[in-house]
N, C-alpha and C. Protein backbone atom coordinates (compact mmCIF):
# COMPACT_ATOMS: atom_id res chain seq x y z
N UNK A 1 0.85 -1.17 0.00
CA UNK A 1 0.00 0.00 0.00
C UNK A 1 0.90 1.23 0.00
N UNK A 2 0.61 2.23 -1.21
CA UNK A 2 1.26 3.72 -0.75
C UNK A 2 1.50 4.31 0.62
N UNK A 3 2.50 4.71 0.86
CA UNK A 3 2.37 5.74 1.93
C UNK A 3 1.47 6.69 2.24
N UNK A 4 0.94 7.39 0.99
CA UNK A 4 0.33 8.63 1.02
C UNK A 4 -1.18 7.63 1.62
N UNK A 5 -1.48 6.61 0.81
CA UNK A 5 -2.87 6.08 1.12
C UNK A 5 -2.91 6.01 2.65
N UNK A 6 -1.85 5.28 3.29
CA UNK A 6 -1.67 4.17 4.25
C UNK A 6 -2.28 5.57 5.62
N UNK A 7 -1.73 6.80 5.24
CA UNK A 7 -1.55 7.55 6.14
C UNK A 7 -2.51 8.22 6.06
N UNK A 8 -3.65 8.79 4.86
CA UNK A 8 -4.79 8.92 4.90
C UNK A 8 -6.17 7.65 5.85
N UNK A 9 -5.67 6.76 5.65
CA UNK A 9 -6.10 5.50 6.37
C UNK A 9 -6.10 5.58 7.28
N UNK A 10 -4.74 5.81 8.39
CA UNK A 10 -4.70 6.10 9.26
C UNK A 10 -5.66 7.41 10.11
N UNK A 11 -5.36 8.89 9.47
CA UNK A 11 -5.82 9.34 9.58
C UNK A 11 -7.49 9.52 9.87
N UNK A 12 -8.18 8.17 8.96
CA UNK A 12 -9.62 8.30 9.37
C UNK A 12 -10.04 7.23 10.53
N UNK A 13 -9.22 6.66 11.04
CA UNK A 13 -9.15 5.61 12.15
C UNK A 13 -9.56 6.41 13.25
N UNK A 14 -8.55 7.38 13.14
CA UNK A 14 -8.26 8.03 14.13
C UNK A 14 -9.68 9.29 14.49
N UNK A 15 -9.77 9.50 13.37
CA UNK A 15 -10.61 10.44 13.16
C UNK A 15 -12.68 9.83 13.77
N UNK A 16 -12.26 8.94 13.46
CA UNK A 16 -13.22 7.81 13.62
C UNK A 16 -13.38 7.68 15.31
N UNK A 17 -12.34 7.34 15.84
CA UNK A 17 -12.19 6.89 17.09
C UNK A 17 -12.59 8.52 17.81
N UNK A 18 -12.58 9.52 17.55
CA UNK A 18 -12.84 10.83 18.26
C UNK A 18 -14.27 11.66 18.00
N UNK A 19 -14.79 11.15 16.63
CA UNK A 19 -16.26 12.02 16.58
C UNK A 19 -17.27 11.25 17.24
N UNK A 20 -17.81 12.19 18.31
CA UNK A 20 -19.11 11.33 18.64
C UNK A 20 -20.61 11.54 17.99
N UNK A 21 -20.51 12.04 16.91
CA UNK A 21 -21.48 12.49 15.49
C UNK A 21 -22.01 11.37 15.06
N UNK A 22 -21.30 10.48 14.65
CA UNK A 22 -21.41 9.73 14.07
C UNK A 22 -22.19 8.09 14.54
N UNK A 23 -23.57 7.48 13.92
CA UNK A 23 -24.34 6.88 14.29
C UNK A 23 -23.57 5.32 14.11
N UNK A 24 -23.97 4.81 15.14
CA UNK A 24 -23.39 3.28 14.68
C UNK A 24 -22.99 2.79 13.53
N UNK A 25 -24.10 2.97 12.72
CA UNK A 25 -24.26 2.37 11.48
C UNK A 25 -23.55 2.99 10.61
N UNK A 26 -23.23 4.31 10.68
CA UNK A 26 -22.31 4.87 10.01
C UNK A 26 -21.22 4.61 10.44
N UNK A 27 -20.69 4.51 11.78
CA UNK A 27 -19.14 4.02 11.87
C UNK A 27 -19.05 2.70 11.35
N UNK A 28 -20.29 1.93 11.33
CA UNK A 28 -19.44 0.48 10.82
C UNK A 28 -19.35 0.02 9.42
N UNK A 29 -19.82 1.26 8.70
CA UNK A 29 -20.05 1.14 7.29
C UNK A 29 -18.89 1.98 6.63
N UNK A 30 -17.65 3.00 7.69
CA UNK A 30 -16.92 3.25 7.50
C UNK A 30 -15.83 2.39 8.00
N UNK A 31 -15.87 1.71 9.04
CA UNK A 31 -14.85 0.72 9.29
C UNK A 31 -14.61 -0.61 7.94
N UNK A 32 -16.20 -1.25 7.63
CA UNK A 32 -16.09 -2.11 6.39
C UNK A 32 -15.64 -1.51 4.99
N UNK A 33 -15.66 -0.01 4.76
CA UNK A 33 -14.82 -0.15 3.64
C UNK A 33 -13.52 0.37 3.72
N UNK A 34 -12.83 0.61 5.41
CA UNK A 34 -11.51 0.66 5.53
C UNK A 34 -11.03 -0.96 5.76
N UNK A 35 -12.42 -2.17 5.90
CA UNK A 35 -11.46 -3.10 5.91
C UNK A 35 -11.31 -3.77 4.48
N UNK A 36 -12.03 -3.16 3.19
CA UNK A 36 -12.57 -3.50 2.11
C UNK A 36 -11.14 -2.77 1.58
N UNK A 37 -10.74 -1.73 1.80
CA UNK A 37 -9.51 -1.30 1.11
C UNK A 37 -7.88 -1.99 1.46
N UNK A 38 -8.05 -2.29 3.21
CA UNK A 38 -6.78 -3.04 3.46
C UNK A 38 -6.63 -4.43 2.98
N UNK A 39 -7.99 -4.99 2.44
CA UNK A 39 -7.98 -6.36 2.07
C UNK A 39 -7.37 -6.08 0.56
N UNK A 40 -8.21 -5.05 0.12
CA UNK A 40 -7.68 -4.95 -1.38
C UNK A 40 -6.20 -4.78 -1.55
N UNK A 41 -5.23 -4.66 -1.10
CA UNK A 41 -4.01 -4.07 -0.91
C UNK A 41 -3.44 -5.07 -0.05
N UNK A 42 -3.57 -6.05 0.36
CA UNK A 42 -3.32 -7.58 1.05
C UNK A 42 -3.61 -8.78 0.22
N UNK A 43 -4.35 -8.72 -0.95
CA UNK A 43 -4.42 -9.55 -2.13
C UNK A 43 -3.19 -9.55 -2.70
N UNK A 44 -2.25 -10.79 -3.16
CA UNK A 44 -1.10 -10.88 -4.12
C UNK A 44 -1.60 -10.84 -5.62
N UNK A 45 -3.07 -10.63 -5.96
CA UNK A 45 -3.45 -10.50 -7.24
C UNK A 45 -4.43 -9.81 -7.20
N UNK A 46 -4.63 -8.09 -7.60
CA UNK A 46 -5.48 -7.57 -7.47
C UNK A 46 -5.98 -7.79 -8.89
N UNK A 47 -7.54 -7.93 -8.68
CA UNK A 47 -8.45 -8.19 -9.87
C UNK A 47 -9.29 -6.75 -9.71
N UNK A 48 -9.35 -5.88 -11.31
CA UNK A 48 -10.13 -4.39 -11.39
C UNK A 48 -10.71 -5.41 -11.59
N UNK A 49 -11.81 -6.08 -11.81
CA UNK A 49 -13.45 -6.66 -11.61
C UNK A 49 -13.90 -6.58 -10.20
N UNK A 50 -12.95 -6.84 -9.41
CA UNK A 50 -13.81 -6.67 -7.64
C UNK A 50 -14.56 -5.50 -8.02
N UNK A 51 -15.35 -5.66 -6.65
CA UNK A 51 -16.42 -4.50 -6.31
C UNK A 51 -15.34 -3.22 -6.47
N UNK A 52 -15.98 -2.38 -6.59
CA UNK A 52 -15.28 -1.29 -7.09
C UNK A 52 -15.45 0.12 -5.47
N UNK A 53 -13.93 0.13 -5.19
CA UNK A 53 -13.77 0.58 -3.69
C UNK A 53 -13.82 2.23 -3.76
N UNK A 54 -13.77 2.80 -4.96
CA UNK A 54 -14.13 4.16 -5.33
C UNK A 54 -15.37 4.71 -5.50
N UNK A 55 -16.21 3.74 -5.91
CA UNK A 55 -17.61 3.94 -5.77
C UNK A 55 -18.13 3.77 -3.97
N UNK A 56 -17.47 2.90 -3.59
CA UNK A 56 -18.52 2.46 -2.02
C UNK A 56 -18.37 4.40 -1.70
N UNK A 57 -16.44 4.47 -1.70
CA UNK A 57 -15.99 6.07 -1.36
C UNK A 57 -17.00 7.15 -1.64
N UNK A 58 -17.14 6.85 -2.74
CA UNK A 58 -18.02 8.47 -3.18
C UNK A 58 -19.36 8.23 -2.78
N UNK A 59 -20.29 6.96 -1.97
CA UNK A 59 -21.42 6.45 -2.36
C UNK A 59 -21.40 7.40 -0.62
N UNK A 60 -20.33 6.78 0.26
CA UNK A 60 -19.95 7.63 1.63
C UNK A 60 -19.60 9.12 1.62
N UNK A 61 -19.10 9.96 0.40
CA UNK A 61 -19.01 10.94 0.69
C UNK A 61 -20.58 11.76 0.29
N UNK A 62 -21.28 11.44 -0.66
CA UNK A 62 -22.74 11.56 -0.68
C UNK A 62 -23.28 11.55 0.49
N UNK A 63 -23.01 10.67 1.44
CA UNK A 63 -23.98 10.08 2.88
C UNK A 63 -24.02 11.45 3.49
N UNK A 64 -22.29 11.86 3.61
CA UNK A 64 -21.82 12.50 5.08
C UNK A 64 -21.47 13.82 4.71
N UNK A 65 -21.48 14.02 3.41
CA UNK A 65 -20.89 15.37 2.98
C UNK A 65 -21.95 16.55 3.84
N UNK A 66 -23.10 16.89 4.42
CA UNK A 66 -23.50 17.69 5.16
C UNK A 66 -23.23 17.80 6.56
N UNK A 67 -23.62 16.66 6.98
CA UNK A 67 -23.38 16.19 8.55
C UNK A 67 -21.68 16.14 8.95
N UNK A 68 -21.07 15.42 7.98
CA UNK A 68 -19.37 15.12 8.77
C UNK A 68 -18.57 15.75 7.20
N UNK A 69 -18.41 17.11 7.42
CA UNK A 69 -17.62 17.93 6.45
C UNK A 69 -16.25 17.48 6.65
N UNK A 70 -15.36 17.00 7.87
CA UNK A 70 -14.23 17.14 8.01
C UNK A 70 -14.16 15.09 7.27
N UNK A 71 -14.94 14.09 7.76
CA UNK A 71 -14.79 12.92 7.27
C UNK A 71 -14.79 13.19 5.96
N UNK A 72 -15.69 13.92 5.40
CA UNK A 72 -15.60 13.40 3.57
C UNK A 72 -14.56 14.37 3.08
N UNK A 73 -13.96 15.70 3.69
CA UNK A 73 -12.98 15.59 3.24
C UNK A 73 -11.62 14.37 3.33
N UNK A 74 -11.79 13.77 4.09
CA UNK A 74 -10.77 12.76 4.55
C UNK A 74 -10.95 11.80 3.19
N UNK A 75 -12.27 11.36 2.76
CA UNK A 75 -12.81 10.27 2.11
C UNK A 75 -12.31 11.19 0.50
N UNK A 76 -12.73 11.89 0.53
CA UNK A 76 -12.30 12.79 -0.99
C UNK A 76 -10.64 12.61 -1.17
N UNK A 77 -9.91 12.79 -0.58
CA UNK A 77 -8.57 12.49 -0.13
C UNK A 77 -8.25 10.98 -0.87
N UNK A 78 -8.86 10.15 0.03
CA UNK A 78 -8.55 8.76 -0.21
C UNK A 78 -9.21 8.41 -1.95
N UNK A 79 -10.20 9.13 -1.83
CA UNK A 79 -10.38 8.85 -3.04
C UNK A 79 -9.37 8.98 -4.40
N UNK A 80 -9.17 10.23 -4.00
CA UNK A 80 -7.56 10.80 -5.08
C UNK A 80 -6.73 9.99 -4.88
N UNK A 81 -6.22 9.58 -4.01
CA UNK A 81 -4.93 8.24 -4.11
C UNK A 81 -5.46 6.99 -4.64
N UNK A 82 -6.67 6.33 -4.69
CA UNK A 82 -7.22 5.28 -4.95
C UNK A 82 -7.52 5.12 -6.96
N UNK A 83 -7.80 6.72 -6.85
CA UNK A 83 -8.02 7.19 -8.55
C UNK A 83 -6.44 7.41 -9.34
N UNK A 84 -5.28 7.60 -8.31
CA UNK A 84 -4.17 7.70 -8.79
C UNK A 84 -3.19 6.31 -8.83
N UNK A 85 -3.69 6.08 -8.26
CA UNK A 85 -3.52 4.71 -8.08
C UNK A 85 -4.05 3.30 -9.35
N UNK A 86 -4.96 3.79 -10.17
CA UNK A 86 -5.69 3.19 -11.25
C UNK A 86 -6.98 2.48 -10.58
N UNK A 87 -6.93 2.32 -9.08
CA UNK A 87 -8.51 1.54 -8.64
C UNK A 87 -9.65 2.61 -8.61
């Protein structure tokens, strides 16, 4: 995994672990596609046919972009490394 990604990653862990905004269901729907991206990047053969981890991204920055301005900037972020990245 990139650095730049790894540390955006980090960053929303963390970020995660401190807002109390955020409804269950939304933290665990942000934890499954931070574990949907470390899996992708733990595969020795990444296949572009998997589910596509840029869409779940933008499907989350739609959700939260009113309510959690500082998360979807985080998620907009990851998205750019994920799009620079070719996934």
């Amino acid at each position: 995994m990139p650095e730049q990604l790894a540390q955006q990653l980090k960053q929303l862990r963390t970020q995660l672990t401190h807002t109390q905004t955020l409804s269950d269901d939304e933290q665990q729907e942000l934890l499954a596609l931070l574990q949907q991206i470390d899996a992708r990047f733990m595969q020795q053969n990444m296949d572009d046919t998997e589910d596509n981890l840029v869409d779940g991204v933008n499907l989350l920055i739609e959700r939260f972009e009113v309510d959690h301005p500082g998360l979807t900037h985080m998620l907009r972020n990851i998205v750019q490394s994920l799009a620079s990245m070719g996934i």
